[in-house]
PDB file of N, CA and C in Angstrom:
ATOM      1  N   UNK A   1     -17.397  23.486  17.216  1.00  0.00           N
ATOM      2  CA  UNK A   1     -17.443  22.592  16.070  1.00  0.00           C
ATOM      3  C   UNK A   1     -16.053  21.993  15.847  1.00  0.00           C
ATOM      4  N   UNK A   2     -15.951  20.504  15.703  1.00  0.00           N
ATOM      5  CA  UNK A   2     -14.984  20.033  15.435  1.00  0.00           C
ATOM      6  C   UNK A   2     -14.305  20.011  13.963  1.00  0.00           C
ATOM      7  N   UNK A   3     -13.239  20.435  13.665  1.00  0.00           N
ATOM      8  CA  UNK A   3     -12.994  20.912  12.159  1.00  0.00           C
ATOM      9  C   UNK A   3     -12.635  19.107  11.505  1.00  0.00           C
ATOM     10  N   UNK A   4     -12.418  18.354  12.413  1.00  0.00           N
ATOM     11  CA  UNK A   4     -11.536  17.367  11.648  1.00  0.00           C
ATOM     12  C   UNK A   4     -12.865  16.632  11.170  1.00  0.00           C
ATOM     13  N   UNK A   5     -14.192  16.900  11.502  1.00  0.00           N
ATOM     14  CA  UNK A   5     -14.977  16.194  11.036  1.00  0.00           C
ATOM     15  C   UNK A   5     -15.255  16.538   9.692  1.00  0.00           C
ATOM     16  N   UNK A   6     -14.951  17.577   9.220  1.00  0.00           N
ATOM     17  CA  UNK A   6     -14.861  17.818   7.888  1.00  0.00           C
ATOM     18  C   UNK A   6     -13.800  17.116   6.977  1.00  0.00           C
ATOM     19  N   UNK A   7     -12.915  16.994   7.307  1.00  0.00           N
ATOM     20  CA  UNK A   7     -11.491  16.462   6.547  1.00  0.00           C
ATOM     21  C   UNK A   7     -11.712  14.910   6.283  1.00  0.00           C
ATOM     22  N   UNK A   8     -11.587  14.476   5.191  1.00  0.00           N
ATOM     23  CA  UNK A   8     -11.232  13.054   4.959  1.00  0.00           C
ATOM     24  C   UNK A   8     -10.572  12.107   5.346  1.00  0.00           C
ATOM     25  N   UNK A   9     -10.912  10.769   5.841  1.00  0.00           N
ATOM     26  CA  UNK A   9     -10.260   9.816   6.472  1.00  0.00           C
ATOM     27  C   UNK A   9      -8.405   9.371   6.343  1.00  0.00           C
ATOM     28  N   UNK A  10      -7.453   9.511   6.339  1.00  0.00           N
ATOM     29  CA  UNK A  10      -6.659   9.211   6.794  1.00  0.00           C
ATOM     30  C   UNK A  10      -6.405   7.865   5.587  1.00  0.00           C
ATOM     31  N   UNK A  11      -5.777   8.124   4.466  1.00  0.00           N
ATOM     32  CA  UNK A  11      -5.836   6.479   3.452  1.00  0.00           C
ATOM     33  C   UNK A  11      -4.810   5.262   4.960  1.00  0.00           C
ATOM     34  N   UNK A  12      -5.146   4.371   4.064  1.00  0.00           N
ATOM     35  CA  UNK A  12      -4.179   3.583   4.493  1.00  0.00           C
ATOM     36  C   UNK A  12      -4.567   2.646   6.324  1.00  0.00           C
ATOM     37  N   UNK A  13      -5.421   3.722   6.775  1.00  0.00           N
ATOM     38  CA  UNK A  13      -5.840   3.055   8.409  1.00  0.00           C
ATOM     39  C   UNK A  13      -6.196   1.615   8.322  1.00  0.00           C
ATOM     40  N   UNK A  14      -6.528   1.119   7.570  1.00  0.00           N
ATOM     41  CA  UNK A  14      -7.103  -0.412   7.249  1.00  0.00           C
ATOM     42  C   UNK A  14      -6.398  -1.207   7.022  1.00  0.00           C
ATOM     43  N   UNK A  15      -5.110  -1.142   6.173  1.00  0.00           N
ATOM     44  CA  UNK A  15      -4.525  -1.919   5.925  1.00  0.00           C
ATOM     45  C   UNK A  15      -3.405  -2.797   6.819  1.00  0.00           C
ATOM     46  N   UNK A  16      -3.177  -4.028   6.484  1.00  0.00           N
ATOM     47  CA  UNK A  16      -3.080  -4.927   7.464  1.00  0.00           C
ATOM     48  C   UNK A  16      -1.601  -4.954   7.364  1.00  0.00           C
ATOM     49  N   UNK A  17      -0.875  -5.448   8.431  1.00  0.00           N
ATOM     50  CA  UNK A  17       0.747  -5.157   8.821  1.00  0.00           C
ATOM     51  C   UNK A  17       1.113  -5.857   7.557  1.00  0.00           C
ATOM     52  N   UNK A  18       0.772  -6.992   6.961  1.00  0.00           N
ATOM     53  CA  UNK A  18       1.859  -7.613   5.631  1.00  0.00           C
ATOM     54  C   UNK A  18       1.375  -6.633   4.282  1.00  0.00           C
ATOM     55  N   UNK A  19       0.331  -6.055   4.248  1.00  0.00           N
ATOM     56  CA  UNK A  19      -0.097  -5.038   3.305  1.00  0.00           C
ATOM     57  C   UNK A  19       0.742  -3.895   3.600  1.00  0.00           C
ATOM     58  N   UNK A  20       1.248  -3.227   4.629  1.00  0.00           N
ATOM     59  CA  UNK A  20       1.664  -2.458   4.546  1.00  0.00           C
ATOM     60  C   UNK A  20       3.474  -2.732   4.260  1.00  0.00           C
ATOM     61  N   UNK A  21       4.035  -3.449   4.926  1.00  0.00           N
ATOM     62  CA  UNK A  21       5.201  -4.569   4.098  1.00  0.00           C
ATOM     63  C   UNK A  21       5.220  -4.511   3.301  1.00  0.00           C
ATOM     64  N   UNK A  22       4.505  -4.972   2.471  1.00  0.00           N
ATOM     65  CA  UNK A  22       4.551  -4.552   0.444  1.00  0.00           C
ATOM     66  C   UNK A  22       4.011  -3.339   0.263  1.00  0.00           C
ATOM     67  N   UNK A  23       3.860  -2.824   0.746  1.00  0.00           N
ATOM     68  CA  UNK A  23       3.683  -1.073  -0.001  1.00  0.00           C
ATOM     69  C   UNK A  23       4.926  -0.688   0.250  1.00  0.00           C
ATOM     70  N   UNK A  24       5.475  -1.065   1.578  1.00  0.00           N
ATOM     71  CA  UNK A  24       6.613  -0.653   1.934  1.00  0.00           C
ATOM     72  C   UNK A  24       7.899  -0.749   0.819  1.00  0.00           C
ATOM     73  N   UNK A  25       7.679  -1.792   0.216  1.00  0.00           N
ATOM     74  CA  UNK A  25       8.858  -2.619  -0.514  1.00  0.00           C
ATOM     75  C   UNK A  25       8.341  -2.190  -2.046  1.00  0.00           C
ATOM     76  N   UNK A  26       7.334  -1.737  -2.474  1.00  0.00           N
ATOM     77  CA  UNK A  26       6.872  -1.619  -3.373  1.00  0.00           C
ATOM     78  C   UNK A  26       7.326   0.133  -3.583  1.00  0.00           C
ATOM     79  N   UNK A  27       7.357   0.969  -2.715  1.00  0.00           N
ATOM     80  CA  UNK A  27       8.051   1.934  -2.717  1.00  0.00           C
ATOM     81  C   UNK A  27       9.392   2.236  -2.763  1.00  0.00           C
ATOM     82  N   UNK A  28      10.169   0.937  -2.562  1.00  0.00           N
ATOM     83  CA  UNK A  28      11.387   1.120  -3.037  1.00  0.00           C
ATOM     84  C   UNK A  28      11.319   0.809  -4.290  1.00  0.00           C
ATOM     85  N   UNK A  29      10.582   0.070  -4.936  1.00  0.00           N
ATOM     86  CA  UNK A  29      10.653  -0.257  -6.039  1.00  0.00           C
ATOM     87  C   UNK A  29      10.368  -1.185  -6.677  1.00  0.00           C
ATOM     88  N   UNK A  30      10.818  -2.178  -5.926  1.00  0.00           N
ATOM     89  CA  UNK A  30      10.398  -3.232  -6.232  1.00  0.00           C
ATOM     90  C   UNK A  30       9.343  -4.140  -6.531  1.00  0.00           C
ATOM     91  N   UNK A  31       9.144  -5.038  -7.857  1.00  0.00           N
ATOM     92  CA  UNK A  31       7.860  -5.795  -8.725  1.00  0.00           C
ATOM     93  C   UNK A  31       7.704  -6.645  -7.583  1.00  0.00           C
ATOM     94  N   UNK A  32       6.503  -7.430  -7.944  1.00  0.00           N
ATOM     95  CA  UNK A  32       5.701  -8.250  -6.921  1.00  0.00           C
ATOM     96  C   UNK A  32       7.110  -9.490  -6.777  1.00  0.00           C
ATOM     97  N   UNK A  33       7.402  -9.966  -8.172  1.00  0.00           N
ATOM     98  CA  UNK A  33       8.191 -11.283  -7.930  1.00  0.00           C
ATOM     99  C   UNK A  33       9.462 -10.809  -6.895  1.00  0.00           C
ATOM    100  N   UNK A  34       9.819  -9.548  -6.977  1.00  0.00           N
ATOM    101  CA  UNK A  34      11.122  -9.623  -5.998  1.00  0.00           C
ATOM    102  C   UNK A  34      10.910  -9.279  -4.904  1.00  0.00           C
ATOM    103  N   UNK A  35       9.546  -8.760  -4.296  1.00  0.00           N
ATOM    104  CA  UNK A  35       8.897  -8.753  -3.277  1.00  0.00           C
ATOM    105  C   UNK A  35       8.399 -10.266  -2.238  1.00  0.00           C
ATOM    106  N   UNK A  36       8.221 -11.068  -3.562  1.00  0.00           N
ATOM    107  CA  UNK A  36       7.710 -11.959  -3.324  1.00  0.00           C
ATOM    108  C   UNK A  36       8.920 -12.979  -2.220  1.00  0.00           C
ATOM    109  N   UNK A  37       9.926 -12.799  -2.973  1.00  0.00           N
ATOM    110  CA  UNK A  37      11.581 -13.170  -2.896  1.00  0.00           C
ATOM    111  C   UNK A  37      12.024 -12.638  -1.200  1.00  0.00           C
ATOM    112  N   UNK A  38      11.705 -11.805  -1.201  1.00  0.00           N
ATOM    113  CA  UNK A  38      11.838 -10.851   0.064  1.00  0.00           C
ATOM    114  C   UNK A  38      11.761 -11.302   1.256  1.00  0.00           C
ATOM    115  N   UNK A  39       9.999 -11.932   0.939  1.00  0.00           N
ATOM    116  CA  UNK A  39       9.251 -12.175   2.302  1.00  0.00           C
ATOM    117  C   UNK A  39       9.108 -13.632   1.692  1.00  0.00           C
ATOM    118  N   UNK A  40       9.673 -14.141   1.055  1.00  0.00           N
ATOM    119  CA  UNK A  40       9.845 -15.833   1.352  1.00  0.00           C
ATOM    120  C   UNK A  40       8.401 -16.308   1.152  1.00  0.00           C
ATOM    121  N   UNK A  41       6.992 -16.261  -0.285  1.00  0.00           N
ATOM    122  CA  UNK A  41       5.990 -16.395  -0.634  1.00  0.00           C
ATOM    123  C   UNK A  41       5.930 -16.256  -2.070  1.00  0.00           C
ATOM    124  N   UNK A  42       4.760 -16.651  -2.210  1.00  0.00           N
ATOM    125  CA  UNK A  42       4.647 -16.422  -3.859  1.00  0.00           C
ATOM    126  C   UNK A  42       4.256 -15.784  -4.732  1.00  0.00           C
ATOM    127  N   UNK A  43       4.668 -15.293  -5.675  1.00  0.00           N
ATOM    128  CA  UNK A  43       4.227 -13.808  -6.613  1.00  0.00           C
ATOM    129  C   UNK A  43       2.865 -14.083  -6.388  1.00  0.00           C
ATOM    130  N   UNK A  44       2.016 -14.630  -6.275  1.00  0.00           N
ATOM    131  CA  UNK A  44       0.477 -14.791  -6.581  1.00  0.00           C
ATOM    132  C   UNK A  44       0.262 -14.383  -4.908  1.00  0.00           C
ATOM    133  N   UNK A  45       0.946 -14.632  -4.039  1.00  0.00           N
ATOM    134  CA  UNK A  45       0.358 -14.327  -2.697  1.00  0.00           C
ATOM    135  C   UNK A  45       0.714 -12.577  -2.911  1.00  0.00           C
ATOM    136  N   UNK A  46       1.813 -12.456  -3.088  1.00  0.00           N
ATOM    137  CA  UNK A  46       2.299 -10.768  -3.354  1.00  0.00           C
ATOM    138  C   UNK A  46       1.358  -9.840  -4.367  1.00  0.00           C
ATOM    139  N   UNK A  47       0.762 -10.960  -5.437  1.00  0.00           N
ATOM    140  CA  UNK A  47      -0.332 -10.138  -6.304  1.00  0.00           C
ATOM    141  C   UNK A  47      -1.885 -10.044  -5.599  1.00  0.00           C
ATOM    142  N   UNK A  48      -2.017 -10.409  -4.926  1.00  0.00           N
ATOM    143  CA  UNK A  48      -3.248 -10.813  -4.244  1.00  0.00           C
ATOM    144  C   UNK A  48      -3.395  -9.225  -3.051  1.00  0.00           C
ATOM    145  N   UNK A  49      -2.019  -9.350  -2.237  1.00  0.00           N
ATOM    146  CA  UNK A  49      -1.881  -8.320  -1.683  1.00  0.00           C
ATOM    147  C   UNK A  49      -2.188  -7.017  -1.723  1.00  0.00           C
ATOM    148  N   UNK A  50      -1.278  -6.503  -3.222  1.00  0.00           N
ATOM    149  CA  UNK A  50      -1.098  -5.356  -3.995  1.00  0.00           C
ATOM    150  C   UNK A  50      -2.596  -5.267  -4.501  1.00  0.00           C
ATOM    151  N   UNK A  51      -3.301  -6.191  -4.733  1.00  0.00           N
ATOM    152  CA  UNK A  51      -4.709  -6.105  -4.912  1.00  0.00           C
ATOM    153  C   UNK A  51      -5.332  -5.678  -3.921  1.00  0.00           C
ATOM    154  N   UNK A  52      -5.346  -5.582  -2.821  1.00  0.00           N
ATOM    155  CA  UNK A  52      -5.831  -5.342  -1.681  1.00  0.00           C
ATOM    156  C   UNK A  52      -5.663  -3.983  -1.277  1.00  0.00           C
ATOM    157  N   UNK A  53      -4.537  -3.573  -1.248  1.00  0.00           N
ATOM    158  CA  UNK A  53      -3.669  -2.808  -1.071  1.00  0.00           C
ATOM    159  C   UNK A  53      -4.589  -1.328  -2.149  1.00  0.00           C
ATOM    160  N   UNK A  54      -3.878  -1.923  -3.321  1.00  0.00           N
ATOM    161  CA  UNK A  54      -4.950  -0.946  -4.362  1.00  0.00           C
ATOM    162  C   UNK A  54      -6.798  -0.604  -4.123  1.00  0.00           C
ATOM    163  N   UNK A  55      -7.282  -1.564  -4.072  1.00  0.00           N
ATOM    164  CA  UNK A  55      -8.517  -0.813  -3.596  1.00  0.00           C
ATOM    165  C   UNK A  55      -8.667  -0.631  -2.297  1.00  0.00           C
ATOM    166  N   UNK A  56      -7.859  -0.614  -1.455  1.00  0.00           N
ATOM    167  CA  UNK A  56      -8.097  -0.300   0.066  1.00  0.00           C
ATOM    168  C   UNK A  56      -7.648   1.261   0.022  1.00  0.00           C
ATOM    169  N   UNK A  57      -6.865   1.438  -0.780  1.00  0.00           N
ATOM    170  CA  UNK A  57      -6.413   2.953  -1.105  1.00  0.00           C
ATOM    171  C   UNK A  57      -7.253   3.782  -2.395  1.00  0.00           C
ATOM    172  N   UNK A  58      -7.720   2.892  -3.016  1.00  0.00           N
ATOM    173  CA  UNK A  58      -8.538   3.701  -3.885  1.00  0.00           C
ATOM    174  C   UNK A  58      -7.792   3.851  -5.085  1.00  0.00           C
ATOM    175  N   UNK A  59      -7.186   3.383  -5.442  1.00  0.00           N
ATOM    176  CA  UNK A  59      -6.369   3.790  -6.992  1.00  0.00           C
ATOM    177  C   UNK A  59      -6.311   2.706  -7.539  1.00  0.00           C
ATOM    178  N   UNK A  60      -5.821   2.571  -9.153  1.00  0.00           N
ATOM    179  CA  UNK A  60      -5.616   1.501  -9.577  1.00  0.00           C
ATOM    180  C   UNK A  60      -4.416   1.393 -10.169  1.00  0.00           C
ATOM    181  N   UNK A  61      -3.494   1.648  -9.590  1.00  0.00           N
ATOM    182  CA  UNK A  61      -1.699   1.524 -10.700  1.00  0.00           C
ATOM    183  C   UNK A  61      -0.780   1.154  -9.187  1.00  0.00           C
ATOM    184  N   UNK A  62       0.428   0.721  -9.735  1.00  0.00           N
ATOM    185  CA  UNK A  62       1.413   1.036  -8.719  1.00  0.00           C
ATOM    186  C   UNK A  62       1.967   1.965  -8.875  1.00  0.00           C
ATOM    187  N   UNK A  63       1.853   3.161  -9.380  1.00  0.00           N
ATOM    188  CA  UNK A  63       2.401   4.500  -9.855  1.00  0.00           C
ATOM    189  C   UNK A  63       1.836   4.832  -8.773  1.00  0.00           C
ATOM    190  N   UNK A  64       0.146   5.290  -8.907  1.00  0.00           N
ATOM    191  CA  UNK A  64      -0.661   5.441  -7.544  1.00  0.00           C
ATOM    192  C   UNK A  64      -0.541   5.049  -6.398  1.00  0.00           C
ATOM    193  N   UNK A  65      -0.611   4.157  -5.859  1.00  0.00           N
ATOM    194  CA  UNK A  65      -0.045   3.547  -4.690  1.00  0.00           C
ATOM    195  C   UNK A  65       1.040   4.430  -4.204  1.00  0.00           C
ATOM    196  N   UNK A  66       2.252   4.161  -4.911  1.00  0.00           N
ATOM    197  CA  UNK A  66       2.972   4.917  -4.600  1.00  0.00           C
ATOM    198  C   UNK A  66       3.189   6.405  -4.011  1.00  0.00           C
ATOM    199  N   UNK A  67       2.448   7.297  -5.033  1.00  0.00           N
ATOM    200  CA  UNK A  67       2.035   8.584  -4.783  1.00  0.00           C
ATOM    201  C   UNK A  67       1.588   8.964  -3.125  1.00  0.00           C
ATOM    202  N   UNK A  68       0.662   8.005  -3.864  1.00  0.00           N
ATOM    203  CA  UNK A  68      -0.188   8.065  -2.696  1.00  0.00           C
ATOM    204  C   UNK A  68       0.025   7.679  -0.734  1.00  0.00           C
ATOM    205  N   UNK A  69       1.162   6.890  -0.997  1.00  0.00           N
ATOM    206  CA  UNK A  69       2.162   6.470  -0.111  1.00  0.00           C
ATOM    207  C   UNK A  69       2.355   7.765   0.750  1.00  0.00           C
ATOM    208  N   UNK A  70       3.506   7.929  -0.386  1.00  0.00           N
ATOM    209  CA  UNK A  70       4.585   8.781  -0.581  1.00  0.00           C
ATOM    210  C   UNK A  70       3.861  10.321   0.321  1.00  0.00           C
ATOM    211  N   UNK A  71       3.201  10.806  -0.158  1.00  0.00           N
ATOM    212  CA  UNK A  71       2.351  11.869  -0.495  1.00  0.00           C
ATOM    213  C   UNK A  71       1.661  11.803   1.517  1.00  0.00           C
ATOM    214  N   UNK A  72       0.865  10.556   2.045  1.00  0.00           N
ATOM    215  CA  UNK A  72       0.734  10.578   3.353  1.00  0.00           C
ATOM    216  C   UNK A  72       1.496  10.195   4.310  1.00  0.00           C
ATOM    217  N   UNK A  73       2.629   9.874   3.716  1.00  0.00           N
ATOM    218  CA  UNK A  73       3.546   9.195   4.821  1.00  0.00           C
ATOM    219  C   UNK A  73       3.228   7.887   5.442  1.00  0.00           C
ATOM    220  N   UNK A  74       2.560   6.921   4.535  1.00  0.00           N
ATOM    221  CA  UNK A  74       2.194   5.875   4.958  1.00  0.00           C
ATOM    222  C   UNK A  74       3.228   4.836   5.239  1.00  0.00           C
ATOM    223  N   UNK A  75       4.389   5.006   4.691  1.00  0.00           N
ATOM    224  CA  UNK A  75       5.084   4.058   4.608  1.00  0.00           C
ATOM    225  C   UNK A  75       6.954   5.262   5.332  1.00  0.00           C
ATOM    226  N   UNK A  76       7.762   4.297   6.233  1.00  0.00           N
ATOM    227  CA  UNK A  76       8.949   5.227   6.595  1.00  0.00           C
ATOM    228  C   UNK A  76       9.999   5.080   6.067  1.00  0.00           C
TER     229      UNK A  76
END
């Protein structure tokens, strides 16, 4: 019997290389607008993201996100 078939999926496998970019940057700290600043786009493209981002992970805060980051090593 394979044990890993029991264990829960792995957060984060879905998310797409510029989603993971702003989690990335969002774990340092930084709000959408200075994110936005970062990668040369617009807070509304950066909010759109973090939207994505949040229910692709299942939470709803950037507190969460974070954690949740943090917590699988999603981000280096």
């Amino acid at each position: 019997m394979v044990e890993t078939a029991n264990q829960p999926p792995v957060p984060g496998l879905d998310l797409t290389e510029r989603e993971h970019e702003v989690l990335a940057w969002m774990v340092e700290g930084l709000n959408n607008t200075q994110i936005a600043a970062r990668l040369i786009v617009s807070p509304s493209t950066i909010k759109s993201h973090v939207s994505n981002i949040l229910t692709k992970l299942g939470v709803s805060s950037h507190i969460e996100v974070v954690a949740l980051a943090l917590r699988h090593k999603l981000v280096t």
